[in-house]
N, C-alpha and C. Protein backbone atom coordinates (compact mmCIF):
# COMPACT_ATOMS: atom_id res chain seq x y z
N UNK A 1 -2.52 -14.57 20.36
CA UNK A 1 -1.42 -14.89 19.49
C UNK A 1 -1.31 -13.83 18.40
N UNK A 2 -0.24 -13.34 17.81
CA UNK A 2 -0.01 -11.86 17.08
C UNK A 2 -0.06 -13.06 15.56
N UNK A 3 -0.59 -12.44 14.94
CA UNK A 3 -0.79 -12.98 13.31
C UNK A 3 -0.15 -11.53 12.63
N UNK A 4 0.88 -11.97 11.57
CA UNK A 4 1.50 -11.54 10.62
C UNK A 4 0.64 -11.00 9.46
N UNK A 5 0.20 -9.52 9.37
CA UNK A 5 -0.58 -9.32 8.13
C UNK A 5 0.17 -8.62 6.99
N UNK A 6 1.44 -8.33 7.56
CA UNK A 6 2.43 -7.65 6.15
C UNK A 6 3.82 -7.59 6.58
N UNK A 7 4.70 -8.22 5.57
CA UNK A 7 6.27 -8.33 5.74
C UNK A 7 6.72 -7.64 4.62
N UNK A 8 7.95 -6.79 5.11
CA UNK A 8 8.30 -6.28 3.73
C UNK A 8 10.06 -6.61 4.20
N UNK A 9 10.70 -7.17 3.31
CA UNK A 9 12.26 -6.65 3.57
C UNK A 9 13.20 -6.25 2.56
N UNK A 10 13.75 -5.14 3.28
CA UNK A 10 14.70 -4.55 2.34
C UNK A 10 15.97 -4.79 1.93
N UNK A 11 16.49 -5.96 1.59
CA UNK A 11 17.67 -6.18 1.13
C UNK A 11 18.60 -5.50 0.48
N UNK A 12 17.78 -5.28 -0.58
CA UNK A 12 18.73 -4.51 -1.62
C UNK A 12 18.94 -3.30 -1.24
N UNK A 13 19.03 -2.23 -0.16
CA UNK A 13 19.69 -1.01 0.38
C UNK A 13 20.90 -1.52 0.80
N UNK A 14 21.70 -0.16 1.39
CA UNK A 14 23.17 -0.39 1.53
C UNK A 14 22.87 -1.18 3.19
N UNK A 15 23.83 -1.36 3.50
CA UNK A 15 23.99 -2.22 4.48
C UNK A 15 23.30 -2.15 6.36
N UNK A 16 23.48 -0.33 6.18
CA UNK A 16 23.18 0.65 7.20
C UNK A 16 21.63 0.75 7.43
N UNK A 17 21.09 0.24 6.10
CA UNK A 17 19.81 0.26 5.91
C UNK A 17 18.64 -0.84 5.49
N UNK A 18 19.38 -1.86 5.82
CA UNK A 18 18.03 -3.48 5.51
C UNK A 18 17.42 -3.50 6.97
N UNK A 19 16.59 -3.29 6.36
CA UNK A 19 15.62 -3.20 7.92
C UNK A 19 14.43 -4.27 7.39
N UNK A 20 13.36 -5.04 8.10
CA UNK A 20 12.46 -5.58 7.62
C UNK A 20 11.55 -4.51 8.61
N UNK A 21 10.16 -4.78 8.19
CA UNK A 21 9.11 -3.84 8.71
C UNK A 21 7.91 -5.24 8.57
N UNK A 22 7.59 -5.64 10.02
CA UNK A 22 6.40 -6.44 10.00
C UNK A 22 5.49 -5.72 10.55
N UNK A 23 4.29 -5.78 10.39
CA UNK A 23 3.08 -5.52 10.77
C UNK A 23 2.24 -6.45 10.92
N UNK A 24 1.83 -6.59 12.84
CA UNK A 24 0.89 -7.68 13.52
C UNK A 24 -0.10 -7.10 14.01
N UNK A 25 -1.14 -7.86 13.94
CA UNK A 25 -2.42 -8.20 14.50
C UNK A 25 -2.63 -9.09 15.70
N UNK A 26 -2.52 -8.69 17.05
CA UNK A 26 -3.36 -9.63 18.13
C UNK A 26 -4.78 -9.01 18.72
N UNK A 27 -5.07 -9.19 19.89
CA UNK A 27 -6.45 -9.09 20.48
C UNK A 27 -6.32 -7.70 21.08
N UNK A 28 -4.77 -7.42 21.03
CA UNK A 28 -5.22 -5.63 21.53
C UNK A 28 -5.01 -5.02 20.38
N UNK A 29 -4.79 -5.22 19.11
CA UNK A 29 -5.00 -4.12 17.95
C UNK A 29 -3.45 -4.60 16.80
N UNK A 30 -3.32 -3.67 16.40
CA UNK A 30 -2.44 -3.66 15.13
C UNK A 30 -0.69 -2.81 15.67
N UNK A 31 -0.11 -3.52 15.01
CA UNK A 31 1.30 -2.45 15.79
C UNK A 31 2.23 -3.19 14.49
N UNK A 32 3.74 -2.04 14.45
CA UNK A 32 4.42 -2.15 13.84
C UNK A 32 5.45 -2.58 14.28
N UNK A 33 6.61 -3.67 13.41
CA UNK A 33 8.09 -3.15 14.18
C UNK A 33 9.24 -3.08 13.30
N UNK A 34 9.95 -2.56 13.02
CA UNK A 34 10.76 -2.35 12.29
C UNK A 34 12.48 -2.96 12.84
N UNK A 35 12.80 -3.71 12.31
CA UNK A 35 13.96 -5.07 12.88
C UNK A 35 15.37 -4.95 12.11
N UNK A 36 16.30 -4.76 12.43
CA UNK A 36 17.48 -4.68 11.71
C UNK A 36 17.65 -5.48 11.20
N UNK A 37 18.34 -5.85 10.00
CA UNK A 37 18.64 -7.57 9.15
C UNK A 37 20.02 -7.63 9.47
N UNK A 38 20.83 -6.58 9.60
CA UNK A 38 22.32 -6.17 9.68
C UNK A 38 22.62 -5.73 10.92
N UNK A 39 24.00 -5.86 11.19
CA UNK A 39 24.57 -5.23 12.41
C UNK A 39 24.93 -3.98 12.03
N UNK A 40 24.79 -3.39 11.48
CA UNK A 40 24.90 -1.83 10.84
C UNK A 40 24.04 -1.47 10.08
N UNK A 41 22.62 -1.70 10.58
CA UNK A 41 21.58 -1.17 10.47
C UNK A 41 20.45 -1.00 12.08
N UNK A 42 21.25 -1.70 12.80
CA UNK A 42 21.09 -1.62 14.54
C UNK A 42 21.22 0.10 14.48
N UNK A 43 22.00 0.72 14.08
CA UNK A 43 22.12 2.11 14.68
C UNK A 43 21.10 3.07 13.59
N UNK A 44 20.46 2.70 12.65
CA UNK A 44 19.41 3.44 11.92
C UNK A 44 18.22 3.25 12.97
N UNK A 45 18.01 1.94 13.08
CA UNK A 45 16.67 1.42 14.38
C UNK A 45 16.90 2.54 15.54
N UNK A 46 17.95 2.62 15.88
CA UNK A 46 18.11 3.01 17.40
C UNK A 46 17.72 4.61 17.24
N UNK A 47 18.49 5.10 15.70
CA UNK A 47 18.15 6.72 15.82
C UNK A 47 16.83 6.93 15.28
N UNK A 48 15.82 6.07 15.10
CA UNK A 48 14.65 6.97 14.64
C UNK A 48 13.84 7.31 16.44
N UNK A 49 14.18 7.36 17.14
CA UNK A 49 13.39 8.01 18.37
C UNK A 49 14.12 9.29 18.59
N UNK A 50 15.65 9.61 18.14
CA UNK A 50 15.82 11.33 17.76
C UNK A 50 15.54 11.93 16.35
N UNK A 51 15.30 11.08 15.41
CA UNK A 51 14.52 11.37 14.18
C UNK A 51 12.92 11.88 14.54
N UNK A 52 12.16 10.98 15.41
CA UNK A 52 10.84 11.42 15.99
C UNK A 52 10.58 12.59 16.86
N UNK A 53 12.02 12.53 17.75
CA UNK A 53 11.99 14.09 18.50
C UNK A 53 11.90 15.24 17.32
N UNK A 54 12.79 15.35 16.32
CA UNK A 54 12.92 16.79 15.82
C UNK A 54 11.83 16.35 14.68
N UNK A 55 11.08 15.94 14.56
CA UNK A 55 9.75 15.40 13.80
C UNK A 55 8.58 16.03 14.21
N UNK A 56 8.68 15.58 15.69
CA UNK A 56 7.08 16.13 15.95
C UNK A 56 7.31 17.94 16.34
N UNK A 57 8.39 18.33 16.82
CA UNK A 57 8.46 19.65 17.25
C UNK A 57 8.94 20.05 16.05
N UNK A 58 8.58 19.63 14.46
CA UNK A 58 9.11 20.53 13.15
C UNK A 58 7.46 20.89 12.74
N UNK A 59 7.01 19.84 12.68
CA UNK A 59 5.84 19.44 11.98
C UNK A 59 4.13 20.18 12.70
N UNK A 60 3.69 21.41 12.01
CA UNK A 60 2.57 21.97 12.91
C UNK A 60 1.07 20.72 12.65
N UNK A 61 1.08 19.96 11.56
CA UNK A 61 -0.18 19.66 11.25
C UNK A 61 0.16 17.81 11.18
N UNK A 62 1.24 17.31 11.31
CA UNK A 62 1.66 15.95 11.12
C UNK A 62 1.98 15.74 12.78
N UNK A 63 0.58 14.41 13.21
CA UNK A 63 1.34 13.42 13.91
C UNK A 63 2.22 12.27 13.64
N UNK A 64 3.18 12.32 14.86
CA UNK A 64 4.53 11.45 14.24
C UNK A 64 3.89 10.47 15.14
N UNK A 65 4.39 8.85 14.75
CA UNK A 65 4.32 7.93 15.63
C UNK A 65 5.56 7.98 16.68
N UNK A 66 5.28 7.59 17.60
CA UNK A 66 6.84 7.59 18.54
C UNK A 66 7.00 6.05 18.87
N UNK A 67 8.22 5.78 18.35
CA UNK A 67 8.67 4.25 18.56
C UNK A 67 8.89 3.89 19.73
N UNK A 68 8.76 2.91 20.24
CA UNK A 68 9.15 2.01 21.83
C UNK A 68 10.07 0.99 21.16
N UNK A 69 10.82 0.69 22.43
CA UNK A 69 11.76 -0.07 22.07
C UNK A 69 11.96 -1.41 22.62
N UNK A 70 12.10 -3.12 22.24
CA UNK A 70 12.59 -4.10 22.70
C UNK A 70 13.62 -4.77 22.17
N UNK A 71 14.86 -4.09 22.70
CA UNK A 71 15.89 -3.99 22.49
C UNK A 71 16.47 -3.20 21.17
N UNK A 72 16.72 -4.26 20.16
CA UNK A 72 17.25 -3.25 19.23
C UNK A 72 16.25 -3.06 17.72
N UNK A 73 14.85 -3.45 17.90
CA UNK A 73 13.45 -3.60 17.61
C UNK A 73 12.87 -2.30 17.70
N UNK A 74 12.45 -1.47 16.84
CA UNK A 74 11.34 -0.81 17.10
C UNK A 74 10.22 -0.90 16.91
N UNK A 75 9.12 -0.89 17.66
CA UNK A 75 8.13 -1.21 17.98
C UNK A 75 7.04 0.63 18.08
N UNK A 76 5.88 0.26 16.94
CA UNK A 76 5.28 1.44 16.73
C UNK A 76 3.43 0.58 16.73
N UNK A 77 3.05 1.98 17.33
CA UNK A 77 1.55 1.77 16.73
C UNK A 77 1.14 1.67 15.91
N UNK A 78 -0.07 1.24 15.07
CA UNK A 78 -0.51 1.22 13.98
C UNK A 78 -1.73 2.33 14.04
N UNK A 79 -1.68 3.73 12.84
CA UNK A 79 -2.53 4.34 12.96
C UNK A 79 -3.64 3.97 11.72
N UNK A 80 -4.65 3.86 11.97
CA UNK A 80 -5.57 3.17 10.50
C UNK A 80 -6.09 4.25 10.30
N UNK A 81 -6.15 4.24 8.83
CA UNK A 81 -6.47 5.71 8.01
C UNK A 81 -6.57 5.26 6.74
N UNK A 82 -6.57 6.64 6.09
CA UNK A 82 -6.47 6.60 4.43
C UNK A 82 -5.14 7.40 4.32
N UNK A 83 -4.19 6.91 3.19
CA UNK A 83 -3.23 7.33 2.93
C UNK A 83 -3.85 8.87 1.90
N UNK A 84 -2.70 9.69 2.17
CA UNK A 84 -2.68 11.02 1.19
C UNK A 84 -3.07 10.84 -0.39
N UNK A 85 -2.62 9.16 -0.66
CA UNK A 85 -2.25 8.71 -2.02
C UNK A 85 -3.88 8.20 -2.33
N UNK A 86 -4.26 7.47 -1.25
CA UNK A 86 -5.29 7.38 -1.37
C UNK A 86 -7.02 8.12 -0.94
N UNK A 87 -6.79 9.20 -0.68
CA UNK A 87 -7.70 10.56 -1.00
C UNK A 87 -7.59 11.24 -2.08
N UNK A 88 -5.96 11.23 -2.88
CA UNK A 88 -5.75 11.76 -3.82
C UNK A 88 -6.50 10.53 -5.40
N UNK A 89 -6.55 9.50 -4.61
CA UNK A 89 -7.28 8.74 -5.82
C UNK A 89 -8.67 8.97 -5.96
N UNK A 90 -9.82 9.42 -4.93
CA UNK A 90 -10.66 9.71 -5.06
C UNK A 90 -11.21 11.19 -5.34
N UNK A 91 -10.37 11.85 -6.15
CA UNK A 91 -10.24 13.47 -6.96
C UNK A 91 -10.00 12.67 -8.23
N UNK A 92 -9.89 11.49 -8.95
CA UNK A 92 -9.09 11.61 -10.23
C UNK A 92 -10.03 11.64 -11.25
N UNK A 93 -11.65 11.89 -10.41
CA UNK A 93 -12.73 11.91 -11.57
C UNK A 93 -12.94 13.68 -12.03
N UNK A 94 -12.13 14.55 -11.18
CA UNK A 94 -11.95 15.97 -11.59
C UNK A 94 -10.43 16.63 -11.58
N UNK A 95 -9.81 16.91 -12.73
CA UNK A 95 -8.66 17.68 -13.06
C UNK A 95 -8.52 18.86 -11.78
N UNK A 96 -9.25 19.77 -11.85
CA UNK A 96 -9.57 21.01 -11.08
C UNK A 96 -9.33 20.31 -9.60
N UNK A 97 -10.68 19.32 -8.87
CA UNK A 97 -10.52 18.91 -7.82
C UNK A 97 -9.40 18.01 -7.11
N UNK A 98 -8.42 17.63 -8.09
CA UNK A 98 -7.43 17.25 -7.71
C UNK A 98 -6.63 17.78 -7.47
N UNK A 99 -5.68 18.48 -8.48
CA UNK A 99 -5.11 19.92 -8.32
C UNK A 99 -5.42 20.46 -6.42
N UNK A 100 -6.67 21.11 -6.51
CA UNK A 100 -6.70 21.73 -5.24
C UNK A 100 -6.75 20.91 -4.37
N UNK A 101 -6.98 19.92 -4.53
CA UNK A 101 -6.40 18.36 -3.12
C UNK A 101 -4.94 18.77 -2.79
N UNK A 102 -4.08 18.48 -3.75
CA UNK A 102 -2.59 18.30 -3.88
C UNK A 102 -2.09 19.69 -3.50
N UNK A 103 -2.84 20.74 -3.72
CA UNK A 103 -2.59 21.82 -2.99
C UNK A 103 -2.51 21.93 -1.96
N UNK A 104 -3.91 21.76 -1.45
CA UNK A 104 -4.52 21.38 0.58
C UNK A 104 -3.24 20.73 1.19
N UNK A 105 -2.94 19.82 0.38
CA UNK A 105 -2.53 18.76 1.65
C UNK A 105 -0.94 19.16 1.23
N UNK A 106 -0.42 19.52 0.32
CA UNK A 106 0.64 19.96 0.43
C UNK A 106 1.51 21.21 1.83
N UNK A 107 0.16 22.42 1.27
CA UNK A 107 0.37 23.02 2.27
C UNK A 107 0.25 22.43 3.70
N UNK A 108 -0.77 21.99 3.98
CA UNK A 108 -0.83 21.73 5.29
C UNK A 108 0.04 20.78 6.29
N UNK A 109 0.57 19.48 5.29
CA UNK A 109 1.73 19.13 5.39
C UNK A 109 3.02 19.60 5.99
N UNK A 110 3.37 20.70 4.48
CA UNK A 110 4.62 21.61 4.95
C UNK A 110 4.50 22.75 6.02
N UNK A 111 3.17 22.74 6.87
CA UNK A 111 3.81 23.89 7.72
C UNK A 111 4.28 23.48 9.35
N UNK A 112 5.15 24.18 8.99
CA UNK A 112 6.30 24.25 10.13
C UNK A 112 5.74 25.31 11.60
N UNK A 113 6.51 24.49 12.23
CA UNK A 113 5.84 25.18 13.83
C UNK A 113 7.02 26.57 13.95
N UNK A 114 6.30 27.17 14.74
CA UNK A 114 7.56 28.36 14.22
C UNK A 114 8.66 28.19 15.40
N UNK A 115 9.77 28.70 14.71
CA UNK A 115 11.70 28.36 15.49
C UNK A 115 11.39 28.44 16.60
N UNK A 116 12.06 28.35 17.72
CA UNK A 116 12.13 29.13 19.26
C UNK A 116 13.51 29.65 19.25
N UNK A 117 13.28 31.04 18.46
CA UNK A 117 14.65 31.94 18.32
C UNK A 117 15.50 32.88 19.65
């Protein structure tokens, strides 16, 4: 049975964009799905799998999740980690060592795979 460990919904965006985002727990692991609230927010759901195409072939050092679909539902893995935000909290006992955190991961972040010109 999938147990509910986080609901978020977005109402207050424009119309194109209330999406709710649940995140479940069953016996094979953790997964996401992201659900339209609106009938004109059906076509934001539908385009993040060409949002994910030009994502992962931009991005040299970022894995993208790639959404599956049941019906007009997207449906994502759950990757468990530490957020950026939270590595960057464990530098806040050095000025210097933070700094060069926010550096690291900046760069490595922004680099881009190169064009196919």
């Amino acid at each position: 049975m999938d147990t509910i460990k986080f609901a978020k919904y977005n109402r207050g965006r424009r119309k194109e964009f209330q999406i709710s985002t649940i995140i479940y727990e069953n016996e094979n692991g953790i997964y996401a799905k992201k659900i339209p609230l609106t009938i004109e927010a059906e076509s934001h759901i539908n385009r993040l799998k060409h949002k994910y195409s030009l994502l992962k072939d931009m991005y040299k050092n970022v894995d993208v999740v790639p959404p599956c679909y049941e019906g007009n539902i997207a449906v994502f893995d759950f990757i468990e980690g530490k957020t950026i935000g939270e590595l960057l909290l464990d530098s806040l006992d050095s000025k210097d060592t933070l700094i060069q955190r926010i550096k690291e991961y900046v760069s490595k972040i922004f680099q881009m795979k190169s064009s196919k010109a």
